[in-house]
PDB file of N, CA and C in Angstrom:
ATOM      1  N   UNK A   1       3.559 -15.745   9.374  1.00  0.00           N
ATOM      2  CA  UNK A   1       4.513 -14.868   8.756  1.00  0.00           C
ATOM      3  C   UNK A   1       5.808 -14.876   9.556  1.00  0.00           C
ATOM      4  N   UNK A   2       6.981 -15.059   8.937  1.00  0.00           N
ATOM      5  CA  UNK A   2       8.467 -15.320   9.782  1.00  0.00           C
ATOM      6  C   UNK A   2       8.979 -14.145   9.753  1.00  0.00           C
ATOM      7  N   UNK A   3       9.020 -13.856  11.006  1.00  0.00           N
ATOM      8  CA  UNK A   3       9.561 -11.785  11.304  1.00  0.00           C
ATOM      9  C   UNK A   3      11.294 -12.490  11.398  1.00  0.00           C
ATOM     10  N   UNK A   4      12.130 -13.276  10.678  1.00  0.00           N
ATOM     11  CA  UNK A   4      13.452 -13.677  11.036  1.00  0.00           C
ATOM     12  C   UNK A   4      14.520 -12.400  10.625  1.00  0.00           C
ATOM     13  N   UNK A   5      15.941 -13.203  10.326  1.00  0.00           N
ATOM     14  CA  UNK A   5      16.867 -11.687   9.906  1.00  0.00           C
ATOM     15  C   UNK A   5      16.606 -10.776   8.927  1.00  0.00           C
ATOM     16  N   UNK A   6      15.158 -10.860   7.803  1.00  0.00           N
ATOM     17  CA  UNK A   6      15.498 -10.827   6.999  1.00  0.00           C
ATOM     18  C   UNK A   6      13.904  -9.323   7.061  1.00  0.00           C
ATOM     19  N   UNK A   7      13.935  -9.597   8.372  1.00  0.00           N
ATOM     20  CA  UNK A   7      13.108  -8.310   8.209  1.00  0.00           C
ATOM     21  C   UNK A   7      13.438  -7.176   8.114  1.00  0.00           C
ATOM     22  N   UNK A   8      12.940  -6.219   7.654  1.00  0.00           N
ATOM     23  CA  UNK A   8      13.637  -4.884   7.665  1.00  0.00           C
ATOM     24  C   UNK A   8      12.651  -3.795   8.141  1.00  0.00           C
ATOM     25  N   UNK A   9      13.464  -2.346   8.674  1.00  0.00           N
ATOM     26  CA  UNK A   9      12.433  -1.292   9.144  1.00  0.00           C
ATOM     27  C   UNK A   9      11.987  -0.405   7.937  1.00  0.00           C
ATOM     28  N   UNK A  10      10.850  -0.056   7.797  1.00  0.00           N
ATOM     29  CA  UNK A  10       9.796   0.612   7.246  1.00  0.00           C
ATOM     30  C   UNK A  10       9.672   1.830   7.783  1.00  0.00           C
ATOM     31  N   UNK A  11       9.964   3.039   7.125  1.00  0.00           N
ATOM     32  CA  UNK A  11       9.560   4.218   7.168  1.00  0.00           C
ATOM     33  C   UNK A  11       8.083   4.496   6.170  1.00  0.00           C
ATOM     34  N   UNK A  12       7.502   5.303   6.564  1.00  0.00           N
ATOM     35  CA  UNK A  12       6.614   6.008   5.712  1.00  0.00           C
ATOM     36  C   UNK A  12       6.455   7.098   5.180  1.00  0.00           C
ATOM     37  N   UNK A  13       6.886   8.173   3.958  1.00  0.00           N
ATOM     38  CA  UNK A  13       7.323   9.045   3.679  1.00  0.00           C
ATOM     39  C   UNK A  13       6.278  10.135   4.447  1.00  0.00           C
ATOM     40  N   UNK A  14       6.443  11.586   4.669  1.00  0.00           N
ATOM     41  CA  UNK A  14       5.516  12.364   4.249  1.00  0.00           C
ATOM     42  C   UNK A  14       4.936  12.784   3.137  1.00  0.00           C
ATOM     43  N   UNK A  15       4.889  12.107   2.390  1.00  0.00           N
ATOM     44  CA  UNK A  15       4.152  12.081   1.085  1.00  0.00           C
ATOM     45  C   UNK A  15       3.289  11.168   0.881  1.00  0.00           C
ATOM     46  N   UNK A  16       3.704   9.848   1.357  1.00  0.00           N
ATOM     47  CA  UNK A  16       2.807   8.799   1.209  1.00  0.00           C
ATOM     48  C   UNK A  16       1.394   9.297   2.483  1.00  0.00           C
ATOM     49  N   UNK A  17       1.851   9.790   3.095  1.00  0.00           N
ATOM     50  CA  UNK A  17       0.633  10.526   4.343  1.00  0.00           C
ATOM     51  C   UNK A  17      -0.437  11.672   3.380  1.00  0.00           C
ATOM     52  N   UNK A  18       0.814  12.326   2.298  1.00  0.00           N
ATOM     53  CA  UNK A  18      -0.110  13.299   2.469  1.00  0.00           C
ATOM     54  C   UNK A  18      -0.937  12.935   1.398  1.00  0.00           C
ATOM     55  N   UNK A  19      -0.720  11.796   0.522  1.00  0.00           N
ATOM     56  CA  UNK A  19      -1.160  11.457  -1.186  1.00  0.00           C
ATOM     57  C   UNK A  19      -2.699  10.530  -0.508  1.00  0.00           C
ATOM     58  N   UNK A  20      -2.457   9.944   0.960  1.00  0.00           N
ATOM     59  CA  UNK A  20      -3.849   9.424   1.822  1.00  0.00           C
ATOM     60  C   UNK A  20      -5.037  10.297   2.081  1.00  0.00           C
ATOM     61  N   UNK A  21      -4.261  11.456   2.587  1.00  0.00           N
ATOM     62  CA  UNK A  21      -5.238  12.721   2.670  1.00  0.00           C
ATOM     63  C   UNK A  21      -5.885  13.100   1.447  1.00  0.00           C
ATOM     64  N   UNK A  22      -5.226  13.069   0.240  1.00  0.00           N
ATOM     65  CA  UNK A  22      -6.101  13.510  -0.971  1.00  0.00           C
ATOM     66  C   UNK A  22      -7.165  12.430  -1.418  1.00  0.00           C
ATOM     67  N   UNK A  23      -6.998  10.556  -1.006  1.00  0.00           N
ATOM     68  CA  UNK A  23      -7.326   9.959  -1.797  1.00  0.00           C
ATOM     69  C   UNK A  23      -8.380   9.285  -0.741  1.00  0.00           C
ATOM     70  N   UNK A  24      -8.356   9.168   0.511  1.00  0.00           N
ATOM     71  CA  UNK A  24      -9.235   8.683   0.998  1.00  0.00           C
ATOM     72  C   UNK A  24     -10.197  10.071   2.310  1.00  0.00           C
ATOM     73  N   UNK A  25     -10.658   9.603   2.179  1.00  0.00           N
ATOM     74  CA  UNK A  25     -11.812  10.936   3.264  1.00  0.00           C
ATOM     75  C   UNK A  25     -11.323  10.785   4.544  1.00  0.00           C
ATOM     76  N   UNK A  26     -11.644  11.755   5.509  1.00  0.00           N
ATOM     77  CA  UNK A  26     -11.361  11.915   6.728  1.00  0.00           C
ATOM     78  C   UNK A  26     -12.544  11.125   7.380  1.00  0.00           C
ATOM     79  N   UNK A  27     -13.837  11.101   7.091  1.00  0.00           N
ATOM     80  CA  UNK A  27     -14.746  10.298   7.512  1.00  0.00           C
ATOM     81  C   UNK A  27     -14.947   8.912   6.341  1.00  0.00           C
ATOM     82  N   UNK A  28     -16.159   7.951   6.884  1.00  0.00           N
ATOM     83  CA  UNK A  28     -16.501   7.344   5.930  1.00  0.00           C
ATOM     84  C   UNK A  28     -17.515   7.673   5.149  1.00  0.00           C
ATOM     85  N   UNK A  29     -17.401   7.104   3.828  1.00  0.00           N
ATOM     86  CA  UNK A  29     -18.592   7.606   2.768  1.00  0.00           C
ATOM     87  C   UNK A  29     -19.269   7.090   2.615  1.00  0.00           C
ATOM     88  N   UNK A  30     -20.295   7.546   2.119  1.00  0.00           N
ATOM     89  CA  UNK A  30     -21.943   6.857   1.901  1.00  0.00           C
ATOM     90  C   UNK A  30     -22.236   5.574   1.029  1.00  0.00           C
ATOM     91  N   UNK A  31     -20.721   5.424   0.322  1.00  0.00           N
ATOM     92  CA  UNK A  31     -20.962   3.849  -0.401  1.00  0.00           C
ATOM     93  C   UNK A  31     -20.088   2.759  -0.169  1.00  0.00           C
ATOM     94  N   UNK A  32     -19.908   3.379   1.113  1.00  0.00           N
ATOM     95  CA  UNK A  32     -18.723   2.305   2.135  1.00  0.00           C
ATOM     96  C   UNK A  32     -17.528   2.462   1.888  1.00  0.00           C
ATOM     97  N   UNK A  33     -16.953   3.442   1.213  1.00  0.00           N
ATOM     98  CA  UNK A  33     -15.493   3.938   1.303  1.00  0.00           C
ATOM     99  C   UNK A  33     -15.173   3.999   2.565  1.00  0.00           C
ATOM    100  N   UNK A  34     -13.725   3.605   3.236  1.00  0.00           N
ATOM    101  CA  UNK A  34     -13.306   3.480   4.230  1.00  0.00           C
ATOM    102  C   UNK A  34     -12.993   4.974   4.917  1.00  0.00           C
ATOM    103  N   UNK A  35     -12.927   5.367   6.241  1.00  0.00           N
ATOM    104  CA  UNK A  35     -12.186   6.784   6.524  1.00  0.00           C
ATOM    105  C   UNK A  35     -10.373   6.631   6.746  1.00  0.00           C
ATOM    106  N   UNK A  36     -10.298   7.787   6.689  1.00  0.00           N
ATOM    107  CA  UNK A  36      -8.521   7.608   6.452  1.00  0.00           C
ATOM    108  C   UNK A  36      -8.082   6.753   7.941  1.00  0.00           C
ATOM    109  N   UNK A  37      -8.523   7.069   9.120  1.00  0.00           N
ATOM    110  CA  UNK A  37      -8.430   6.017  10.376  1.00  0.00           C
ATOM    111  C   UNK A  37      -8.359   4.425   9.883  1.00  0.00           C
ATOM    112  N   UNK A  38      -9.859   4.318   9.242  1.00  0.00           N
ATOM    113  CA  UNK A  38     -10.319   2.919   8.766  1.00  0.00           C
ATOM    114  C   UNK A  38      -8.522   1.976   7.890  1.00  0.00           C
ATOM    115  N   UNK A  39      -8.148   3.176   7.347  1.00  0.00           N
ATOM    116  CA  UNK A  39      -7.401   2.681   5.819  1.00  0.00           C
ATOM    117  C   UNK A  39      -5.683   2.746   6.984  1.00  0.00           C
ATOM    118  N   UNK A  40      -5.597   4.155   7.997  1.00  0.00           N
ATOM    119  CA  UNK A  40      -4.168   3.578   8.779  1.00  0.00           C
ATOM    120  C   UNK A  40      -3.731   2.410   9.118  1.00  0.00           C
ATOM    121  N   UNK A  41      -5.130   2.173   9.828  1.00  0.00           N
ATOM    122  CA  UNK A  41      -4.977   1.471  11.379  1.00  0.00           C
ATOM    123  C   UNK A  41      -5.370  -0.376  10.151  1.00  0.00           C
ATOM    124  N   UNK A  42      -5.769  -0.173   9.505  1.00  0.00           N
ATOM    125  CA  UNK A  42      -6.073  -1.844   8.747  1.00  0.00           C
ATOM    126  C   UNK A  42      -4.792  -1.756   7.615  1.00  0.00           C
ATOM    127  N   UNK A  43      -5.165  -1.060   6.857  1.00  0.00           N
ATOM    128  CA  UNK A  43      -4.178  -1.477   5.107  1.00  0.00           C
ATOM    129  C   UNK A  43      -2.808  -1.106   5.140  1.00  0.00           C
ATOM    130  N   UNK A  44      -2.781   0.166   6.122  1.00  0.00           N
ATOM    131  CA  UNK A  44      -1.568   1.020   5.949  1.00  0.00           C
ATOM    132  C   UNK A  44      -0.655  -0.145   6.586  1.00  0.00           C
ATOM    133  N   UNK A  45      -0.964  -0.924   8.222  1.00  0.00           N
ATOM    134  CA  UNK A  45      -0.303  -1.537   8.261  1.00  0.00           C
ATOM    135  C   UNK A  45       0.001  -2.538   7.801  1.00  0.00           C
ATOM    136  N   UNK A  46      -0.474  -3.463   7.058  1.00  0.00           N
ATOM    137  CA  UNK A  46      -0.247  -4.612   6.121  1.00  0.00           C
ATOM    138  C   UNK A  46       0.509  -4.168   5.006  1.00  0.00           C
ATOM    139  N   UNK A  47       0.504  -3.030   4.514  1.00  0.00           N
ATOM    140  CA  UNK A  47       1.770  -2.578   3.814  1.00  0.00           C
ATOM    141  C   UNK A  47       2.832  -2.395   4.308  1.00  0.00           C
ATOM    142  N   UNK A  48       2.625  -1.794   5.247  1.00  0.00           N
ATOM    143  CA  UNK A  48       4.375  -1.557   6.308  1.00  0.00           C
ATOM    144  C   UNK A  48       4.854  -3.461   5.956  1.00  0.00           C
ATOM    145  N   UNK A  49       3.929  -4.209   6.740  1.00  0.00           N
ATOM    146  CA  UNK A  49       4.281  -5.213   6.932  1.00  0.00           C
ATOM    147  C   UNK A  49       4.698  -6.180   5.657  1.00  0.00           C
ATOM    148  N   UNK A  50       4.547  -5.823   4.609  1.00  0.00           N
ATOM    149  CA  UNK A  50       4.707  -6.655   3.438  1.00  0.00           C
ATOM    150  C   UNK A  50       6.173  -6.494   2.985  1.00  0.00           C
ATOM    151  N   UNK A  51       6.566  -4.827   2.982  1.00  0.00           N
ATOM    152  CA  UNK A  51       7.457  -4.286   2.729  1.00  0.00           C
ATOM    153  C   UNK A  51       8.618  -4.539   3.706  1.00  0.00           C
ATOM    154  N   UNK A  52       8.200  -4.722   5.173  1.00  0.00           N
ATOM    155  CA  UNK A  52       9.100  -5.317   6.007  1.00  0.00           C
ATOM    156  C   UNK A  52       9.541  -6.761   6.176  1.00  0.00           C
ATOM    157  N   UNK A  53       8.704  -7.670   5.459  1.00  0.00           N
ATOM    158  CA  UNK A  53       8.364  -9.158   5.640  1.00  0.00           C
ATOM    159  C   UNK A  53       9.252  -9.722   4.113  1.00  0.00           C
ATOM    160  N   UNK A  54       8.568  -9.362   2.994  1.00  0.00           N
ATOM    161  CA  UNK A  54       8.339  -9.472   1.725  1.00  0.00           C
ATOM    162  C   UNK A  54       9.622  -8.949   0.743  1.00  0.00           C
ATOM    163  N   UNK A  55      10.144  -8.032   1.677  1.00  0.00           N
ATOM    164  CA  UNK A  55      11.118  -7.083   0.309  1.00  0.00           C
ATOM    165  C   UNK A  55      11.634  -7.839  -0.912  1.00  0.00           C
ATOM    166  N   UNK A  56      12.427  -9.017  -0.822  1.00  0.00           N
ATOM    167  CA  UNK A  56      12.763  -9.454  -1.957  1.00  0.00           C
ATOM    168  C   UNK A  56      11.749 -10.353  -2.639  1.00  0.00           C
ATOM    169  N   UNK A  57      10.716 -10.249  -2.236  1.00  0.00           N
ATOM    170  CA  UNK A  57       9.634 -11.176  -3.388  1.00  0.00           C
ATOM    171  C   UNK A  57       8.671 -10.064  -3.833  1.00  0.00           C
ATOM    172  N   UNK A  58       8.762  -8.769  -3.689  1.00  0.00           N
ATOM    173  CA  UNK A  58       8.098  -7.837  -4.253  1.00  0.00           C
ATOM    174  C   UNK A  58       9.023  -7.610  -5.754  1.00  0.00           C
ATOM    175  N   UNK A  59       8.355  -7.008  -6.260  1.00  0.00           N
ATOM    176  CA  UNK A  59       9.003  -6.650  -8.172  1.00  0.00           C
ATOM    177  C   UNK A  59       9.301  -5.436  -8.192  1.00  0.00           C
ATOM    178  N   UNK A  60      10.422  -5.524  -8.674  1.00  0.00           N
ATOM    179  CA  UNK A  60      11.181  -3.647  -8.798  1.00  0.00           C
ATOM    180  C   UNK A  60      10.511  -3.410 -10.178  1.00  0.00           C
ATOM    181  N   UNK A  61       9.717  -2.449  -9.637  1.00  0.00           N
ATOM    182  CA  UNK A  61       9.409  -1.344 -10.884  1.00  0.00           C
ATOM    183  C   UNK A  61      10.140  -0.620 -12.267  1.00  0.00           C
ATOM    184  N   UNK A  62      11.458  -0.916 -11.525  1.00  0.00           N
ATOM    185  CA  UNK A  62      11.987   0.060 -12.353  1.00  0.00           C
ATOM    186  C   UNK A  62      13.475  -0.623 -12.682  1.00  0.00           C
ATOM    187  N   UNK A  63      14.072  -1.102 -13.967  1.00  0.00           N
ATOM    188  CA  UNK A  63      14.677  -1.756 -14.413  1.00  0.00           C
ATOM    189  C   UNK A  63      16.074  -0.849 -13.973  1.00  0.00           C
ATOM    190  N   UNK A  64      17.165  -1.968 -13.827  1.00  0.00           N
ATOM    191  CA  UNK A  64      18.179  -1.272 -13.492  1.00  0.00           C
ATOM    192  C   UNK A  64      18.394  -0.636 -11.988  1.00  0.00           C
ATOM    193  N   UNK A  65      17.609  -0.896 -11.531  1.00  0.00           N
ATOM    194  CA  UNK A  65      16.775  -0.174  -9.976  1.00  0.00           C
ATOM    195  C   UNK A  65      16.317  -1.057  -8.845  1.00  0.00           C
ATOM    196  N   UNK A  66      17.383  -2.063  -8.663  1.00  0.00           N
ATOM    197  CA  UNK A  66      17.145  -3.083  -7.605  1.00  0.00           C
ATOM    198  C   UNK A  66      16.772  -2.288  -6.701  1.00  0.00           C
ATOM    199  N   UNK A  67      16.810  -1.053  -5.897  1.00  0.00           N
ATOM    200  CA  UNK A  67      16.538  -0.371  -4.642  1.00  0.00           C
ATOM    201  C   UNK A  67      15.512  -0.240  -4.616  1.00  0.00           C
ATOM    202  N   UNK A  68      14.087  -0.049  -5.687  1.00  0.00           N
ATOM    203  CA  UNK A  68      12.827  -0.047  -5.643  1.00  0.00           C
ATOM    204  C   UNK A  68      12.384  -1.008  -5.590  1.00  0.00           C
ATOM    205  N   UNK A  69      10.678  -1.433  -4.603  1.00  0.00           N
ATOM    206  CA  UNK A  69      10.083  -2.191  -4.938  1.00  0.00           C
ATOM    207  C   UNK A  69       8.709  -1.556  -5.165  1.00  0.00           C
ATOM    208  N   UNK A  70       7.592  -2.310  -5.820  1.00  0.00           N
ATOM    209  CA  UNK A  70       6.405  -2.507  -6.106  1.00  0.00           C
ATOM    210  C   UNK A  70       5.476  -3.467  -5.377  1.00  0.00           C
ATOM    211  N   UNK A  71       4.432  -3.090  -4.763  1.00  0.00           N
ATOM    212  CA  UNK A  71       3.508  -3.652  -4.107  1.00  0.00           C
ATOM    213  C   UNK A  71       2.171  -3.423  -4.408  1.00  0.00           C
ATOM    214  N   UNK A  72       1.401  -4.252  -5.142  1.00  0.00           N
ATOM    215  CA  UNK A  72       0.260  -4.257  -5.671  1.00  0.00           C
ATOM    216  C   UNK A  72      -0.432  -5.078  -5.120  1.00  0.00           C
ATOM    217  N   UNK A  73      -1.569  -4.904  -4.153  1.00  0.00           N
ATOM    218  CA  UNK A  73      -2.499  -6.067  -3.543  1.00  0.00           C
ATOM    219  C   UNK A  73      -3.828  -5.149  -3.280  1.00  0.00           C
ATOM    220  N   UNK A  74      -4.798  -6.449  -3.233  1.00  0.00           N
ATOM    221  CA  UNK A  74      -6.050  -6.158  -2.549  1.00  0.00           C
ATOM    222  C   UNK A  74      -5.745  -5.610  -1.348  1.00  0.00           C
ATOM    223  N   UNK A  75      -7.074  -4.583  -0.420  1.00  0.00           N
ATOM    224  CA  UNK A  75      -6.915  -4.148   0.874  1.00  0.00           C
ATOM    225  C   UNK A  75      -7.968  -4.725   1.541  1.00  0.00           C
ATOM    226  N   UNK A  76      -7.968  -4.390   2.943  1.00  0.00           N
ATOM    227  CA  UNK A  76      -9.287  -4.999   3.484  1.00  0.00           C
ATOM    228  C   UNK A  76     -10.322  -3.801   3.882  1.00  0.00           C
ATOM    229  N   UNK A  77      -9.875  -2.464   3.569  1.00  0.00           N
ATOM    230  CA  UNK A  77     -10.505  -1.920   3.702  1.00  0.00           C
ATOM    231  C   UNK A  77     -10.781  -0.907   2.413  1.00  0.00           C
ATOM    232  N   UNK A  78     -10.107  -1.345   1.674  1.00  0.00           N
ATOM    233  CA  UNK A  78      -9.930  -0.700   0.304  1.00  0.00           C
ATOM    234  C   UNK A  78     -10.193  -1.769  -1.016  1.00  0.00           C
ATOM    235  N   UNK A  79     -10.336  -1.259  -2.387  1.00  0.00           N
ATOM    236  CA  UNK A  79     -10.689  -2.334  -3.295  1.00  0.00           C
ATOM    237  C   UNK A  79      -8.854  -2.558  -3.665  1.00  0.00           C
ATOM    238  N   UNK A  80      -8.532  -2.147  -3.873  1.00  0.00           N
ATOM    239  CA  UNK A  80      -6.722  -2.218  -4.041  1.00  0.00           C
ATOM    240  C   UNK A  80      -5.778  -1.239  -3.763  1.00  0.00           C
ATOM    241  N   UNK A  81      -4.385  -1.480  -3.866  1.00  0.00           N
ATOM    242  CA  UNK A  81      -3.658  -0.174  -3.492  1.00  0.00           C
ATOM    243  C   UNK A  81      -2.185  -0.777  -3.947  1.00  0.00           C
ATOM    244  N   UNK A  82      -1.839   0.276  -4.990  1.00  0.00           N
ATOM    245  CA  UNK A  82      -0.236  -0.096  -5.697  1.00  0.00           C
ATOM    246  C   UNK A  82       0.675   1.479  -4.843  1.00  0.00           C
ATOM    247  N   UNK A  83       1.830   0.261  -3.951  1.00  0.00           N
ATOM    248  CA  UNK A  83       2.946   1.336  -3.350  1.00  0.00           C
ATOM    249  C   UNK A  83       3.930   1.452  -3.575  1.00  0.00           C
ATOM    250  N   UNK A  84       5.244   2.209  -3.821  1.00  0.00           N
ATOM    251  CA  UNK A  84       6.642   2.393  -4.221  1.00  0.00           C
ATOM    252  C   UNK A  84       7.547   2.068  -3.256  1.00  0.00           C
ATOM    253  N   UNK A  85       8.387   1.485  -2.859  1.00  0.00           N
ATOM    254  CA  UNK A  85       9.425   1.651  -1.473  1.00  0.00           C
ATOM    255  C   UNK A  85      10.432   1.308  -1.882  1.00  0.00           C
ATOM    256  N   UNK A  86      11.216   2.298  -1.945  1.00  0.00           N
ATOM    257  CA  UNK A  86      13.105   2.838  -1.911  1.00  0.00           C
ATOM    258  C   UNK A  86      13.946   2.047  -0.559  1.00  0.00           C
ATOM    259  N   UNK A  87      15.030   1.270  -1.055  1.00  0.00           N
ATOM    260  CA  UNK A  87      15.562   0.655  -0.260  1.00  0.00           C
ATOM    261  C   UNK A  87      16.869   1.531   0.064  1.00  0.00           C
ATOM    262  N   UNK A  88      17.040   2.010   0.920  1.00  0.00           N
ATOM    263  CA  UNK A  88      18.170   3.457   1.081  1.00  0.00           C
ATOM    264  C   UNK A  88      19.263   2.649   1.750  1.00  0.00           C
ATOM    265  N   UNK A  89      20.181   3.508   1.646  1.00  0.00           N
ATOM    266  CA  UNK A  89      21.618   3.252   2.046  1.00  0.00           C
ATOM    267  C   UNK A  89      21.817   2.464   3.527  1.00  0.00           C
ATOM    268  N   UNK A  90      20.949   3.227   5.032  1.00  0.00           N
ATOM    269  CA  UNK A  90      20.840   3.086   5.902  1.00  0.00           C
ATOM    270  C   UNK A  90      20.312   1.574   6.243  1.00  0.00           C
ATOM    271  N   UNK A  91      19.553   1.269   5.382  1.00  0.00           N
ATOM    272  CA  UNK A  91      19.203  -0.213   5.763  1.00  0.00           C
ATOM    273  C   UNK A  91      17.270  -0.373   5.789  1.00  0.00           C
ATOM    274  N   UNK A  92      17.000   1.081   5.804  1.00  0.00           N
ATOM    275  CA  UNK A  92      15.985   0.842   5.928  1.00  0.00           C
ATOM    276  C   UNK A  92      15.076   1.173   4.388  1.00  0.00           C
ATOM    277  N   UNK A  93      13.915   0.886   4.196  1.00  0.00           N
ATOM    278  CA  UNK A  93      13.276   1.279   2.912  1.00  0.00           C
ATOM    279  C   UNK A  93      12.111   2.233   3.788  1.00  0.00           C
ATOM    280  N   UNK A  94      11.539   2.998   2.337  1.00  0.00           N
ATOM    281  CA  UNK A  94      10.403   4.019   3.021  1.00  0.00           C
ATOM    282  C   UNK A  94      10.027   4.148   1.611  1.00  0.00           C
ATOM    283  N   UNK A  95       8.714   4.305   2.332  1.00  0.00           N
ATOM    284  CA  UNK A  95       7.370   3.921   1.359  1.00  0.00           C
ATOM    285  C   UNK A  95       7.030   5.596   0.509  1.00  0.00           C
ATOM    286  N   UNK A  96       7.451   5.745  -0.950  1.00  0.00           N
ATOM    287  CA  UNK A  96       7.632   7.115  -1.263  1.00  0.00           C
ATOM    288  C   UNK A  96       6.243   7.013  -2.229  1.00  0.00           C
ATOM    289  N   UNK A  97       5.433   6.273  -2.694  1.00  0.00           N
ATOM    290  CA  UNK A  97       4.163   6.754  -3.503  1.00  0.00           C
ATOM    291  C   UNK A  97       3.207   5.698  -3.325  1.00  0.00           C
ATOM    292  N   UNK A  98       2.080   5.699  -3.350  1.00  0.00           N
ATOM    293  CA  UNK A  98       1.051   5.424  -2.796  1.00  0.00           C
ATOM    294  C   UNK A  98      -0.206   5.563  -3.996  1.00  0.00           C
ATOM    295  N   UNK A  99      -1.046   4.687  -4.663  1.00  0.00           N
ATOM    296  CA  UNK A  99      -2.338   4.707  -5.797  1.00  0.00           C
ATOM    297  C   UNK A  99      -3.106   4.006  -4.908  1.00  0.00           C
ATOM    298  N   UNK A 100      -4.758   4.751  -4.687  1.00  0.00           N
ATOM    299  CA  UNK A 100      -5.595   3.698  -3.878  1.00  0.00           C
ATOM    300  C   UNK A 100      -6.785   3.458  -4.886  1.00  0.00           C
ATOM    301  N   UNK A 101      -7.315   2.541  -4.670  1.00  0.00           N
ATOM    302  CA  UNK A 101      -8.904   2.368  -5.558  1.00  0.00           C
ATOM    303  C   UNK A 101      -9.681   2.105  -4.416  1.00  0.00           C
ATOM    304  N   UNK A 102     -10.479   2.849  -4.028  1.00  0.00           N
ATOM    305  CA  UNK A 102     -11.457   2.929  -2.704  1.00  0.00           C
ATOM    306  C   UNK A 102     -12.583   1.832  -2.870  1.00  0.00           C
ATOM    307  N   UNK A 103     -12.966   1.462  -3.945  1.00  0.00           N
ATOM    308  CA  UNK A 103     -14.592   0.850  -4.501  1.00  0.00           C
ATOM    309  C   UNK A 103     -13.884  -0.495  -5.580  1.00  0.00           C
ATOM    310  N   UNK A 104     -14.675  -0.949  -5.165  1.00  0.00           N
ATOM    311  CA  UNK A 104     -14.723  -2.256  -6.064  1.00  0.00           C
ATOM    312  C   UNK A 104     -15.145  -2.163  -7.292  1.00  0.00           C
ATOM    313  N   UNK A 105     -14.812  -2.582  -8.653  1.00  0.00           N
ATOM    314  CA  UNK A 105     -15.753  -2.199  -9.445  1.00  0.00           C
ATOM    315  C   UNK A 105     -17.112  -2.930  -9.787  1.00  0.00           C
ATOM    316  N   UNK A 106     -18.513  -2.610 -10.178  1.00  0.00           N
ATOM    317  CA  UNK A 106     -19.099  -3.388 -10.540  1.00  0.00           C
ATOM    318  C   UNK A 106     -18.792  -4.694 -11.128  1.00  0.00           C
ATOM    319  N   UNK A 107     -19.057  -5.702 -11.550  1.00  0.00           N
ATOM    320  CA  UNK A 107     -19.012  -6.720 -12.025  1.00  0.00           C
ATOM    321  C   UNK A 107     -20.186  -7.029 -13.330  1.00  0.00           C
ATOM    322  N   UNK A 108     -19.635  -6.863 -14.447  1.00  0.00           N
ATOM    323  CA  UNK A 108     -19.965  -6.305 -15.498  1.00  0.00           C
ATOM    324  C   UNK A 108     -20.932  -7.705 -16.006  1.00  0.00           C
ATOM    325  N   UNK A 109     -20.895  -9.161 -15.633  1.00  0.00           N
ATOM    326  CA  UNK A 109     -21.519  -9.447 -15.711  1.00  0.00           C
ATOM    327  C   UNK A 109     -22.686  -9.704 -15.045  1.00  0.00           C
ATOM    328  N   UNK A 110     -23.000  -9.048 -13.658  1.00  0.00           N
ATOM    329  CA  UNK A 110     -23.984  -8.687 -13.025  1.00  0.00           C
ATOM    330  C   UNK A 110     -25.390  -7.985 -13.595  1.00  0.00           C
ATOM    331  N   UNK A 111     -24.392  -7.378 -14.156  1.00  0.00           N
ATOM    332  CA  UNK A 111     -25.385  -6.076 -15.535  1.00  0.00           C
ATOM    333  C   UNK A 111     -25.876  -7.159 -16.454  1.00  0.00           C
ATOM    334  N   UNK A 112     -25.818  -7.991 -16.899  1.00  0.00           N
ATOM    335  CA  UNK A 112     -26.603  -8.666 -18.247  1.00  0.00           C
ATOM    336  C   UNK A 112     -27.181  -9.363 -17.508  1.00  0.00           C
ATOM    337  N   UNK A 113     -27.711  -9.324 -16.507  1.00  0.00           N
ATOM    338  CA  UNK A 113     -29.064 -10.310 -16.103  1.00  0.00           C
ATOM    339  C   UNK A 113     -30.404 -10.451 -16.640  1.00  0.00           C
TER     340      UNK A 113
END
């Protein structure tokens, strides 16, 4: 990954913190959901880093709205996670919304065996 000029700094809102607290547990769960530690310290940063690495090959959400981007990927400690990040005046972007899917889903043809 090339950290060159084109990296930029990453804030993380207090919102995107607190939308973690609602969506992932403080511990881990009994069907291998990650704990919110598990999901900082692995996914959270590979998002910082995508958003710092990536900005112009991510897709603005929102037409007319070059300052937003969209980040939709698999996690490694999560089954996926779609994030928002506002590119502000200052130079820097910060990560303002946050969707996680904790579980993988079955695999539907597993079931017709």
């Amino acid at each position: 990954m090339s950290q060159g000029s084109n990296r930029r700094v990453v804030r993380v809102s207090v919102a995107v913190f607190q939308q973690i607290v609602v969506q992932v547990g403080e511990e881990r769960g009994p069907d291998g959901e990650p704990s919110r530690h598990d999901f900082h310290a692995n996914d959270l940063l590979e998002i910082v880093e995508q958003f710092a690495s990536h900005w112009d090959e991510l897709a603005p959400p929102i037409p007319e709205r070059p300052d937003y981007r969209l980040l939709i990927a698999t996690g490694r400690m999560v089954a996926n996670y779609a994030v928002i990040g506002q590119f502000l005046s200052d130079g820097t972007i910060e990560l303002l919304e946050i969707e996680i899917a904790l579980l993988w889903l079955p695999d539907p043809e597993e079931d017709q065996g």
